[in-house]
N, C-alpha and C. Protein backbone atom coordinates (compact mmCIF):
# COMPACT_ATOMS: atom_id res chain seq x y z
N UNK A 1 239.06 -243.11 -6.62
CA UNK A 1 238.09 -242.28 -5.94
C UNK A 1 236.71 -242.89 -6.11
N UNK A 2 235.95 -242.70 -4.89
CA UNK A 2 234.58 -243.10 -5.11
C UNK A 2 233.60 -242.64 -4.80
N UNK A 3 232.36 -242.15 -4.97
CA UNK A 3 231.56 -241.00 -4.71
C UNK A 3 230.01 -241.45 -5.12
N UNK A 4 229.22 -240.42 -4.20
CA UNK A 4 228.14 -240.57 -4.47
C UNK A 4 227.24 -240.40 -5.72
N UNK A 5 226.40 -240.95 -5.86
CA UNK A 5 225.70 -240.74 -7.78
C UNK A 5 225.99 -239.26 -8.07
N UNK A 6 225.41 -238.48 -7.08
CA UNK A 6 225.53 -236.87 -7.75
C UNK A 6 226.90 -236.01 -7.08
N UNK A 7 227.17 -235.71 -7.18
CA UNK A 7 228.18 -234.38 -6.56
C UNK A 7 227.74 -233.18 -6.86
N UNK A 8 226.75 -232.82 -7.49
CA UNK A 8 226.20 -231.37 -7.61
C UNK A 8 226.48 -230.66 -6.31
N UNK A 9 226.14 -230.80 -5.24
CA UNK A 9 225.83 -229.85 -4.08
C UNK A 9 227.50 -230.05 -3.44
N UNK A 10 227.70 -230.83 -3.35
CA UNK A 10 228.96 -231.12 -2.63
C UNK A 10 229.91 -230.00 -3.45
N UNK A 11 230.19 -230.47 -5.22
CA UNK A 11 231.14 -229.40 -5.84
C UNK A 11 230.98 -227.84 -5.61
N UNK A 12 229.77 -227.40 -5.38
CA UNK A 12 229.17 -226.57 -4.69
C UNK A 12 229.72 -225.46 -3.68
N UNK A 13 229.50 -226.56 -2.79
CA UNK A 13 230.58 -226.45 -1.94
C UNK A 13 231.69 -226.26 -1.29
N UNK A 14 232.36 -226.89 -1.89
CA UNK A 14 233.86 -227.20 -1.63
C UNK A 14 234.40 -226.37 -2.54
N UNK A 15 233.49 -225.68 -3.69
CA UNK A 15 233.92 -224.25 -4.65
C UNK A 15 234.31 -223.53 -3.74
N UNK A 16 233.14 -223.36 -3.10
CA UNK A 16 233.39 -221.90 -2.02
C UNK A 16 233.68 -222.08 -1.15
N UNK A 17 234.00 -223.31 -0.44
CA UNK A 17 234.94 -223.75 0.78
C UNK A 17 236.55 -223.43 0.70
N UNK A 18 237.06 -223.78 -0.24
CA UNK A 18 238.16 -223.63 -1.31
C UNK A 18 238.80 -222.14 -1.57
N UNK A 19 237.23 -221.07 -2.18
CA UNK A 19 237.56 -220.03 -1.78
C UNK A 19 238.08 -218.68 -0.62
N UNK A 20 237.62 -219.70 0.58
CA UNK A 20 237.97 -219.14 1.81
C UNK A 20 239.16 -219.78 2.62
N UNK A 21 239.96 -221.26 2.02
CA UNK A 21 240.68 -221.42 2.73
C UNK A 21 241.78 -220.69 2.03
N UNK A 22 242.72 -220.97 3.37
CA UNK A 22 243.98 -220.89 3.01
C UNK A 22 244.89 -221.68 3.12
N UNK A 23 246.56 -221.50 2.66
CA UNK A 23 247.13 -222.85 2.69
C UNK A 23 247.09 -223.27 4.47
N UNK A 24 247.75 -224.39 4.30
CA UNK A 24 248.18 -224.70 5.81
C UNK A 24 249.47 -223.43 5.83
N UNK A 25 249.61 -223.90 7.45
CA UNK A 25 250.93 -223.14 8.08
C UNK A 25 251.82 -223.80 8.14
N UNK A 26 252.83 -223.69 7.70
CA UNK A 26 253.90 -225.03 8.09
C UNK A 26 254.31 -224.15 9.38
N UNK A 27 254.32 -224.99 10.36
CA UNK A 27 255.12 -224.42 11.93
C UNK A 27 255.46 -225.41 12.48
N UNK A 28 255.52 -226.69 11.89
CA UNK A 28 256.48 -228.00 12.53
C UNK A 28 257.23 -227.58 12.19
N UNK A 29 258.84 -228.49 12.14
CA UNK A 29 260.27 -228.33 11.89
C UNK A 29 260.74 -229.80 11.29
N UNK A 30 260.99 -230.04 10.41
CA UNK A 30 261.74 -231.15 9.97
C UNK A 30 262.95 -231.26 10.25
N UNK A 31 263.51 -231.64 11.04
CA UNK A 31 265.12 -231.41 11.61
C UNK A 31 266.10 -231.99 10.76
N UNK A 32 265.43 -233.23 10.20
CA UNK A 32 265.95 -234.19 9.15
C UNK A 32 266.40 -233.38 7.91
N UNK A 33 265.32 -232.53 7.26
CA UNK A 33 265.93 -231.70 5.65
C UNK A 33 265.97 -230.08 6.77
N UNK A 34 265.90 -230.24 7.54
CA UNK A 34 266.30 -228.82 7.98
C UNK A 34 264.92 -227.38 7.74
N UNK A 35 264.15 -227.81 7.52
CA UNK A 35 262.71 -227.30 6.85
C UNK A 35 261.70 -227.01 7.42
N UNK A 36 260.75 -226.63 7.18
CA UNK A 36 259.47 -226.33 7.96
C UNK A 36 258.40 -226.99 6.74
N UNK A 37 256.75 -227.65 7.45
CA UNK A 37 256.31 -228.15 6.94
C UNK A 37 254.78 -228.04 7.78
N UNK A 38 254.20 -228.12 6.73
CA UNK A 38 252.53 -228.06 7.75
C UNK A 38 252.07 -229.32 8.09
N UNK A 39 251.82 -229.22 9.74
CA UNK A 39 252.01 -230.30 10.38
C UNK A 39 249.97 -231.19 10.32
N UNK A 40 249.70 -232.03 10.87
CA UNK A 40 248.19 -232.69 10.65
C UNK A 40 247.05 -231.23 11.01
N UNK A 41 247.75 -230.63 12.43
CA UNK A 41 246.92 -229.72 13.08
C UNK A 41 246.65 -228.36 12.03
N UNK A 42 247.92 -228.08 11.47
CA UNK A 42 247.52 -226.92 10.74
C UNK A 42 246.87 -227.29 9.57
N UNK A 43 246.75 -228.30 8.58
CA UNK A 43 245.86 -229.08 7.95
C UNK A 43 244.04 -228.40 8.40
N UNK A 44 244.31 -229.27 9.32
CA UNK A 44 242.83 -229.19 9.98
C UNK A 44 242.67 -227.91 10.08
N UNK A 45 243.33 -227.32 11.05
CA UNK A 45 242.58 -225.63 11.08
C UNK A 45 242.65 -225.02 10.00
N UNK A 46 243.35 -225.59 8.98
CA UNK A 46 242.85 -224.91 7.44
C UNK A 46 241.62 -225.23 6.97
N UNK A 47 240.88 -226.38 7.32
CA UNK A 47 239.76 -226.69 6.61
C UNK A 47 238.47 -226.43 7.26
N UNK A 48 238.62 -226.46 8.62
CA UNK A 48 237.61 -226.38 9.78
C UNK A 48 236.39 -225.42 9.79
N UNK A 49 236.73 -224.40 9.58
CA UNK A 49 235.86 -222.96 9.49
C UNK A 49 235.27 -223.22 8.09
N UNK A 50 236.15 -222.73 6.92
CA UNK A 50 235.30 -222.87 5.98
C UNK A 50 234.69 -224.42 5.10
N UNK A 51 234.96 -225.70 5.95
CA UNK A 51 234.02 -226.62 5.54
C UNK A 51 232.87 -226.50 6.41
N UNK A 52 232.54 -226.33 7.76
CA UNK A 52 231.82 -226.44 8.35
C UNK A 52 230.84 -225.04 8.16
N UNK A 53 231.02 -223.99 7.24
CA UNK A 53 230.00 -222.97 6.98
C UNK A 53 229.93 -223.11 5.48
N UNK A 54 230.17 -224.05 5.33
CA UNK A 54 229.87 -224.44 4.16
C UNK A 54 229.21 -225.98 3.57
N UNK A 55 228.59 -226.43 5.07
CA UNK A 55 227.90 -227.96 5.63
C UNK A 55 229.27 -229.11 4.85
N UNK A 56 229.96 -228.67 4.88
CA UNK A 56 230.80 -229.70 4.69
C UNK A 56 231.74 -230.34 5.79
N UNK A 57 231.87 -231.83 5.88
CA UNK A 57 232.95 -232.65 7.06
C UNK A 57 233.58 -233.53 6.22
N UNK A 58 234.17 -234.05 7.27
CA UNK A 58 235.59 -235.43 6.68
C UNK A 58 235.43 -236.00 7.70
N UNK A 59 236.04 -237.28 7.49
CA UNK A 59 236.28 -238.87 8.24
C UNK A 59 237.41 -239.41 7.76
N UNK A 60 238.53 -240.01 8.35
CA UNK A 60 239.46 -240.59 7.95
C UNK A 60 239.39 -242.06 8.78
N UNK A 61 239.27 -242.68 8.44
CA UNK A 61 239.36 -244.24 9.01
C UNK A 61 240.61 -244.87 8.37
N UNK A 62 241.27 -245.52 9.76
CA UNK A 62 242.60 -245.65 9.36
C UNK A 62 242.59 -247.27 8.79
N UNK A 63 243.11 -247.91 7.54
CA UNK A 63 243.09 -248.74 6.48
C UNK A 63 244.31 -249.66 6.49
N UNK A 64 244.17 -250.87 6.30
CA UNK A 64 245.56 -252.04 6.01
C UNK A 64 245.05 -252.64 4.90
N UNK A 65 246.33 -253.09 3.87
CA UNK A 65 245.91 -253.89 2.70
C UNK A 65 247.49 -254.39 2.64
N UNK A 66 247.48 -255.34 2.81
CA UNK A 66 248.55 -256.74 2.65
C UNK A 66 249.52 -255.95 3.59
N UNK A 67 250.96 -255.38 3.06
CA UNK A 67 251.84 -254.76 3.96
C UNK A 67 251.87 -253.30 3.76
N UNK A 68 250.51 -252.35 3.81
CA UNK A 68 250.20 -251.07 3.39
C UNK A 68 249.48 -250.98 4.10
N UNK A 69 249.54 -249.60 4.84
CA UNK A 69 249.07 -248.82 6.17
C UNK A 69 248.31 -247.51 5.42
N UNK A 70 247.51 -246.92 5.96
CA UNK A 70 247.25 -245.79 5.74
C UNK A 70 245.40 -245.03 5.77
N UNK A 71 245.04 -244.72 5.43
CA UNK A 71 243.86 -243.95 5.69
C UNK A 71 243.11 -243.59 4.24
N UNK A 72 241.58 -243.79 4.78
CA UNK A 72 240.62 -243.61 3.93
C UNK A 72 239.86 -242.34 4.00
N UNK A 73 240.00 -241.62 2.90
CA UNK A 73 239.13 -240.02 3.88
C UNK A 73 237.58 -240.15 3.09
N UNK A 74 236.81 -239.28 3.77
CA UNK A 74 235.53 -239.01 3.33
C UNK A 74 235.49 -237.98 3.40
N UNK A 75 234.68 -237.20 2.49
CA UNK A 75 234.22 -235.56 2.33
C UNK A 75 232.89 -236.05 2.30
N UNK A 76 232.37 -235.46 3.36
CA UNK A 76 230.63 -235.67 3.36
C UNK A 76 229.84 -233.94 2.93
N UNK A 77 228.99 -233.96 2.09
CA UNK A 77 228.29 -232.62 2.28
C UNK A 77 226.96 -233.09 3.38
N UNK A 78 226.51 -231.79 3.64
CA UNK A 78 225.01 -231.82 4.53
C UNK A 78 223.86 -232.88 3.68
N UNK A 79 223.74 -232.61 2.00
CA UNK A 79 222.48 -232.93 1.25
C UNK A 79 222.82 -234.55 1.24
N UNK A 80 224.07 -235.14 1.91
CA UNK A 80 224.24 -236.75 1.73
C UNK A 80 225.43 -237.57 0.82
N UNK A 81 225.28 -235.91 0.24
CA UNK A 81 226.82 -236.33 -1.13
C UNK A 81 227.76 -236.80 -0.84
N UNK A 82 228.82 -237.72 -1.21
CA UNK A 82 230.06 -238.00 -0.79
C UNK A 82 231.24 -238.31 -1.60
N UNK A 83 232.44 -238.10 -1.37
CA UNK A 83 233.56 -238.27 -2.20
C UNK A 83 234.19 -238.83 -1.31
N UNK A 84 235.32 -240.23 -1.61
CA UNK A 84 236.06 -240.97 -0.71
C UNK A 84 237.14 -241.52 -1.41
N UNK A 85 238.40 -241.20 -0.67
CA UNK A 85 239.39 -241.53 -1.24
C UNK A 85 240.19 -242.73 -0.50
N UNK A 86 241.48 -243.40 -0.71
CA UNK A 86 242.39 -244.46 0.30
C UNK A 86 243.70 -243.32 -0.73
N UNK A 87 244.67 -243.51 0.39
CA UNK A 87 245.85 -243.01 0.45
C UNK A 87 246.73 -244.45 1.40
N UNK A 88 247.43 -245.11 0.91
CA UNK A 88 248.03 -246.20 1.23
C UNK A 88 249.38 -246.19 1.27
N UNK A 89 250.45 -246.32 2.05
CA UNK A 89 251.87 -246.66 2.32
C UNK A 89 252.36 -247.41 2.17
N UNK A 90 253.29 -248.01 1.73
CA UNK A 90 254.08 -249.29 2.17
C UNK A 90 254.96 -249.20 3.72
N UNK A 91 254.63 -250.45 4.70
CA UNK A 91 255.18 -250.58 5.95
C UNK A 91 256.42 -251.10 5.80
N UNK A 92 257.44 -250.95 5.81
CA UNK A 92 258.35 -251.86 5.62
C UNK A 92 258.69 -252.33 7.58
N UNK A 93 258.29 -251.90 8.02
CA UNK A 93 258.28 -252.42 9.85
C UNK A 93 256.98 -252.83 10.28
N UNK A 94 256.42 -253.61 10.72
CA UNK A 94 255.12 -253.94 11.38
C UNK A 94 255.28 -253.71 12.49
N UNK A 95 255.17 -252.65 12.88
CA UNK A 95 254.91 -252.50 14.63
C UNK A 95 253.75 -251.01 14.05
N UNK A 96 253.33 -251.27 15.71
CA UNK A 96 252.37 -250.20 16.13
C UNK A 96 252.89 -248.43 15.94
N UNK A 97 254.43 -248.28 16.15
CA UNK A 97 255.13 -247.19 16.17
C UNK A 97 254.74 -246.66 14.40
N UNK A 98 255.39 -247.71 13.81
CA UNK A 98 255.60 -247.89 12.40
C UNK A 98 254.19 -247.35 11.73
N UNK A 99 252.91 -248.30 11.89
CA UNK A 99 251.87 -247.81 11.10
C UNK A 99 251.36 -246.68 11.95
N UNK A 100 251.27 -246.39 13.47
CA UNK A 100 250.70 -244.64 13.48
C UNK A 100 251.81 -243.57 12.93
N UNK A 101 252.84 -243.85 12.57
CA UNK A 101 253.56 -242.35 11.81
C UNK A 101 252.89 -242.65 10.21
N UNK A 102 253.06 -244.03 9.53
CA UNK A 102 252.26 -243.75 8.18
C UNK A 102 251.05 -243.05 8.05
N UNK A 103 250.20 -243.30 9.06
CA UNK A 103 248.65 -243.60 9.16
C UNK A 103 248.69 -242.10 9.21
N UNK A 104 249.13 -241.16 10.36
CA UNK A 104 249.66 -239.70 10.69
C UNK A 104 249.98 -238.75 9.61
N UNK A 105 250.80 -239.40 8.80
CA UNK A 105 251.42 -238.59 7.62
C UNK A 105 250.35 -238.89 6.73
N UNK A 106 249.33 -240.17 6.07
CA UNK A 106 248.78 -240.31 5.26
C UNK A 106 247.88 -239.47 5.78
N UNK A 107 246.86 -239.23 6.75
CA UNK A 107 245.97 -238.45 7.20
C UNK A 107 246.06 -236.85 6.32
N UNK A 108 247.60 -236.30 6.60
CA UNK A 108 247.92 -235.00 6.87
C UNK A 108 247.74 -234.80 5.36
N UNK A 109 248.55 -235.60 4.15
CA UNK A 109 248.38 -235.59 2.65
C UNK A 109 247.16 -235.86 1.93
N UNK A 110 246.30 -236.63 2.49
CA UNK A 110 244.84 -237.03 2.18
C UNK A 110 243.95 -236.01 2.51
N UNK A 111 244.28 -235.37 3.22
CA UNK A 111 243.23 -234.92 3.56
C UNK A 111 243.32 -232.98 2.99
N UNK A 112 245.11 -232.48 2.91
CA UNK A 112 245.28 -231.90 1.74
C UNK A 112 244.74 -232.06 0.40
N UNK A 113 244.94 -233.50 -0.16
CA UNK A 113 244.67 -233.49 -1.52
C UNK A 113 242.74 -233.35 -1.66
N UNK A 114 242.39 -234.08 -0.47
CA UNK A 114 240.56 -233.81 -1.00
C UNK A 114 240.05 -232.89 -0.91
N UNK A 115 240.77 -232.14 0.02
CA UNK A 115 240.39 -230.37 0.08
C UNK A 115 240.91 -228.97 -0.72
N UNK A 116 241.81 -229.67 -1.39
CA UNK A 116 242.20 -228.65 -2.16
C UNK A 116 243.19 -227.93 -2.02
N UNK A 117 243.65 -228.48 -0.95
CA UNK A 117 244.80 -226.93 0.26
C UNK A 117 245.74 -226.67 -0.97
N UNK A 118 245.96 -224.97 -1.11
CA UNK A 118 247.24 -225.06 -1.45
C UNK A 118 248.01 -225.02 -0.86
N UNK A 119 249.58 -225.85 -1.22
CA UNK A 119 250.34 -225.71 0.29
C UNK A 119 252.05 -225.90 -0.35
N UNK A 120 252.33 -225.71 -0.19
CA UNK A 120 253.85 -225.26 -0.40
C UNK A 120 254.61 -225.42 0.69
N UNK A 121 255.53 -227.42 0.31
CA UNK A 121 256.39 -227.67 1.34
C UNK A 121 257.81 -227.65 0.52
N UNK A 122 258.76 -227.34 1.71
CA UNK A 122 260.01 -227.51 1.15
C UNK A 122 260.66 -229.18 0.76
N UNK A 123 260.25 -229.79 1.19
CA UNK A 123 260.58 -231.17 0.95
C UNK A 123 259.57 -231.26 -0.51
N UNK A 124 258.92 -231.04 -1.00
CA UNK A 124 258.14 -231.14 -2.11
C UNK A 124 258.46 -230.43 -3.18
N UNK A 125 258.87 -229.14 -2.82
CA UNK A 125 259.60 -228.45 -3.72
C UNK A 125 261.02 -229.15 -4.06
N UNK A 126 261.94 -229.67 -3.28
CA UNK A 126 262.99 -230.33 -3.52
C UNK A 126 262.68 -231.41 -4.24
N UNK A 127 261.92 -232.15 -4.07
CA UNK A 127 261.65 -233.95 -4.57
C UNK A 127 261.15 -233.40 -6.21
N UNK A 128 260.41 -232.37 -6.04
CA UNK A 128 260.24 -232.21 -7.43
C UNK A 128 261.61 -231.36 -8.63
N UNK A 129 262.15 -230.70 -7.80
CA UNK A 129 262.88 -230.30 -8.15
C UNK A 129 262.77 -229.02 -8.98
N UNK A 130 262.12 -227.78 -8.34
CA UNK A 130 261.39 -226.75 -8.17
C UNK A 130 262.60 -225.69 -7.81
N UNK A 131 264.16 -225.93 -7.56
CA UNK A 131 265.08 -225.29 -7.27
C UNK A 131 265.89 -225.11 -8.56
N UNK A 132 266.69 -224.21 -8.63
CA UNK A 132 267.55 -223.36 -10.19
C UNK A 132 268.22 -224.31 -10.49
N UNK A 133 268.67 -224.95 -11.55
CA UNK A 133 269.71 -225.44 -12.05
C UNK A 133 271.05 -225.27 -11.21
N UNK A 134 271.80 -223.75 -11.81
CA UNK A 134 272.43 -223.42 -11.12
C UNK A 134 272.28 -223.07 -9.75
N UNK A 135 271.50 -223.25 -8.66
CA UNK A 135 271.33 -223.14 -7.29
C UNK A 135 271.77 -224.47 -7.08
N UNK A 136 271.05 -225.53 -7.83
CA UNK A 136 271.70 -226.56 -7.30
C UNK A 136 273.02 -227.22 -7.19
N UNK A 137 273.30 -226.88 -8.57
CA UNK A 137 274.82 -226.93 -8.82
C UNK A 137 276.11 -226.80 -7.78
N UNK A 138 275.38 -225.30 -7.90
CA UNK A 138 276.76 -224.45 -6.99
C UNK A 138 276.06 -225.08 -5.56
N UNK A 139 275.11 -225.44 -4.79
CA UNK A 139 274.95 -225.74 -3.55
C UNK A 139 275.76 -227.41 -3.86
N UNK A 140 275.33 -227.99 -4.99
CA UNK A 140 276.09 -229.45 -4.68
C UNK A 140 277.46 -229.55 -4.39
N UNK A 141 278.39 -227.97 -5.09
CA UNK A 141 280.00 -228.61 -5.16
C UNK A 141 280.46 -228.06 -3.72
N UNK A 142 279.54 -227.15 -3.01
CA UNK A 142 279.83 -226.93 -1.89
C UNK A 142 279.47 -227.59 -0.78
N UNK A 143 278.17 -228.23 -0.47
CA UNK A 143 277.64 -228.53 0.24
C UNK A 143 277.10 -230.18 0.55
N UNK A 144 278.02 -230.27 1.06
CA UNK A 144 278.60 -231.90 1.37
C UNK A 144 277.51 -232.28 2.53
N UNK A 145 276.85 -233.70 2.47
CA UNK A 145 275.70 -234.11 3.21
C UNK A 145 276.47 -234.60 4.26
N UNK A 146 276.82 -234.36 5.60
CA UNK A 146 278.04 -235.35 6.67
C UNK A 146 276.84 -235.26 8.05
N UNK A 147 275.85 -234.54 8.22
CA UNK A 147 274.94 -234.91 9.41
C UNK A 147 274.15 -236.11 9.51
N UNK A 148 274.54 -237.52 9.13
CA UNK A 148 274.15 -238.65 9.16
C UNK A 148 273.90 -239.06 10.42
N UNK A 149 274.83 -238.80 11.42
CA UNK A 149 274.33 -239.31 12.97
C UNK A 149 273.81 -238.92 13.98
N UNK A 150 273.31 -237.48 13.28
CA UNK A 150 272.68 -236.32 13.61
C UNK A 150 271.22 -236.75 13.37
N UNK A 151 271.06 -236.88 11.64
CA UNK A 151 269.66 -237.11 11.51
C UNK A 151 269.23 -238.77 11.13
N UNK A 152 270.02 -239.64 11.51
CA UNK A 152 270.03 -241.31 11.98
C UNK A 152 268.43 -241.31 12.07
N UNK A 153 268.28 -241.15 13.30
CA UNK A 153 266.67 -241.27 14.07
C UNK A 153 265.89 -240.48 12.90
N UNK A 154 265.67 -239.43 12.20
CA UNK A 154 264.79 -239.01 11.93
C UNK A 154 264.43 -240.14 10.18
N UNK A 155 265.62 -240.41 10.11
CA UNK A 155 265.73 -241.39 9.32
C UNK A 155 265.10 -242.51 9.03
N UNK A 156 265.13 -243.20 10.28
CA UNK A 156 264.67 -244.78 10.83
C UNK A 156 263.01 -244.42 10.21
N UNK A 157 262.55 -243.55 11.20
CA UNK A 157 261.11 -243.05 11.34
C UNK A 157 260.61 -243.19 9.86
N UNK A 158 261.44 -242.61 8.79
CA UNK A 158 260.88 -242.47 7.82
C UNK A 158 260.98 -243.74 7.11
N UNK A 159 261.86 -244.78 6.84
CA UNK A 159 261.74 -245.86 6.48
C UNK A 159 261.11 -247.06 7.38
N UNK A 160 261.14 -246.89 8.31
CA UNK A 160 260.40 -248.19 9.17
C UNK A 160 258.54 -247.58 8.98
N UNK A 161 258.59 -246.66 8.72
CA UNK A 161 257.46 -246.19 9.01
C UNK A 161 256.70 -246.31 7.03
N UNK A 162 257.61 -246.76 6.66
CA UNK A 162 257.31 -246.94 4.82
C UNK A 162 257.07 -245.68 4.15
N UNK A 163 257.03 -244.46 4.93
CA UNK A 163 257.02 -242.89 3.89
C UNK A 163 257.76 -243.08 3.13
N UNK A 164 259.55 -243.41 3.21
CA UNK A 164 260.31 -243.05 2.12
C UNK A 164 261.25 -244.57 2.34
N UNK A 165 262.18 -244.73 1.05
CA UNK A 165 262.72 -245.72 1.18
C UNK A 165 264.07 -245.36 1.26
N UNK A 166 265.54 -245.72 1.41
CA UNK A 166 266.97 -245.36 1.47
C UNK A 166 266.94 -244.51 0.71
N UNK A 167 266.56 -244.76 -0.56
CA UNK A 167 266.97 -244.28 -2.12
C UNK A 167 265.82 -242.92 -1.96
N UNK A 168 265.32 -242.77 -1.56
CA UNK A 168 264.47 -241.52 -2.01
C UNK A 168 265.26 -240.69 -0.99
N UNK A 169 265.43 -241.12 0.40
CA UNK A 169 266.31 -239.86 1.12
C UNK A 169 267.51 -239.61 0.55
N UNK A 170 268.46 -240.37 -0.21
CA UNK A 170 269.72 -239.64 -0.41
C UNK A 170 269.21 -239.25 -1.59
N UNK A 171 268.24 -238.98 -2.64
CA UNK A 171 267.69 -238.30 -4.13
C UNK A 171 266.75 -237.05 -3.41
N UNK A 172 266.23 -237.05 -2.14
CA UNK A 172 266.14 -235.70 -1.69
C UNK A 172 267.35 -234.60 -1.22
N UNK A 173 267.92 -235.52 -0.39
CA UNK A 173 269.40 -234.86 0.01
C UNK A 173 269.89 -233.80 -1.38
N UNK A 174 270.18 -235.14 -2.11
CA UNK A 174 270.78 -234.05 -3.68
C UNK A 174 269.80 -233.13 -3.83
N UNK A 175 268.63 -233.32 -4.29
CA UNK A 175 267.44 -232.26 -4.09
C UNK A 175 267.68 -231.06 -3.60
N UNK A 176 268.02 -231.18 -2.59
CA UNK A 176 267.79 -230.29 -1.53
C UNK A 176 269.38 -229.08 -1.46
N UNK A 177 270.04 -230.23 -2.82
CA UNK A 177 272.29 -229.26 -2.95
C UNK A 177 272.93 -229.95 -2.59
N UNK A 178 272.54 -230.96 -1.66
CA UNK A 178 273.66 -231.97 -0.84
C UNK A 178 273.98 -232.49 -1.55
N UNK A 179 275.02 -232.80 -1.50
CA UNK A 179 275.98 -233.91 -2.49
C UNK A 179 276.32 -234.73 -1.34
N UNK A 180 276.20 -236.00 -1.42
CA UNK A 180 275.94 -237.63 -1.52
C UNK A 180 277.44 -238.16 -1.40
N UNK A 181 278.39 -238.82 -0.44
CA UNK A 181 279.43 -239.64 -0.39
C UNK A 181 278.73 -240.83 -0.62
N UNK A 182 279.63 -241.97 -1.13
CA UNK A 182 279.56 -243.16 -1.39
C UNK A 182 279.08 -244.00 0.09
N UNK A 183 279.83 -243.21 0.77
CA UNK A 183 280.09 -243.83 2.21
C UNK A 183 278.98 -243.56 3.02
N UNK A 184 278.40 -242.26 2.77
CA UNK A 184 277.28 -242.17 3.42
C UNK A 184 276.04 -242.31 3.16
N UNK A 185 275.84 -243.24 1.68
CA UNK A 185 274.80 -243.23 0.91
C UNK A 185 274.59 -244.71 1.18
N UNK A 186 275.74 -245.14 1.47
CA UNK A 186 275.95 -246.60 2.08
C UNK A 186 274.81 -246.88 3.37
N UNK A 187 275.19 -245.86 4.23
CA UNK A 187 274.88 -245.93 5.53
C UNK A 187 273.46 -245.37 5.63
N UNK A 188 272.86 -244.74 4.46
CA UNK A 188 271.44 -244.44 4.45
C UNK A 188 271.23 -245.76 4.20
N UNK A 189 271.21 -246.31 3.20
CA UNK A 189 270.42 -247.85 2.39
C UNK A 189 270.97 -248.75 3.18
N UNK A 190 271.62 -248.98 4.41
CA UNK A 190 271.49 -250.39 5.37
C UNK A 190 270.65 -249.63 6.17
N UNK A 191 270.17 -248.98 6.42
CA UNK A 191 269.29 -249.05 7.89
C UNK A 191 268.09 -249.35 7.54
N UNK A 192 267.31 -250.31 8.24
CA UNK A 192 266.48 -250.43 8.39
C UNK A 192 265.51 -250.72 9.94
């Protein structure tokens, strides 16, 4: 993080900016974990009203460093203050498709984390592993992961695009109760 000499007015700020937001909305759909998640837009209309009556803005300028995509945010106050962060990806695809979904998703998390949002996603709750012991359990011996060619594409997106790598989608899958075939854990970690 990097910031201006003072932050007095800015912390200020973003106290009581903070106090008036609320989380995002998740009203996208993740078709992939089956979930709902707050998409860039509801982000923004979380922060919009109460940074701007509270002289506070952002800037995200979108960032490359060797094979890492992603976005630089700024929190500007009115008095000049500033706080600036980089939020960086790994690309594992170089195309144009590839770095605007990183650049997209880094935006949507960056710009959560400098504002404070609280926000409560189901994919986050899973990765951390925020679900019962026994919930997971009993969802693993039942609930067999077999929609692979179903959620293929939503797949690609996420590894060509460097969000996640093979290995983190089938350690969400379990996450999430799914229990993991050999065969199809296979067929996550060749695609690229």
């Amino acid at each position: 993080m990097e910031k201006s000499e003072s932050i007095k007015s800015i912390a200020a700020a973003l106290n009581k900016a903070q106090a008036e937001m609320s989380g995002a909305k998740k009203g996208a759909n993740n078709p992939f974990f089956k979930s709902s998640y707050a998409d860039l837009n509801s982000v923004v209309d979380a922060v919009r009203i109460p940074f701007c009556e509270n002289g506070l803005s952002y800037s995200q300028f979108p960032i490359m460093e060797e094979n890492r995509v992603g976005v630089e945010t700024i929190l500007m106050h009115e008095s000049g203050e500033w706080i600036s962060s980089k939020l960086l990806l790994p690309c594992v695809k170089q195309d144009p498709q590839a770095a605007g979904s990183a650049i997209t998703y880094a935006r949507r998390y960056a710009l959560q984390a400098i504002a404070g949002i609280p926000a409560e996603d189901d994919d986050g709750n899973a990765a951390t592993g925020n679900q019962s012991s026994k919930s997971k359990q009993s969802n693993q011996q039942v609930n067999w992961y077999n929609a692979f060619e179903n959620d293929k594409q939503y797949m690609l997106v996420d590894i060509q695009s460097g969000a996640k790598t093979g290995q983190q989608i089938i350690d969400e899958l379990k996450s999430s109760g799914f229990a993991v075939s050999k065969e199809i854990a296979g067929k996550i970690l060749s695609l690229k």
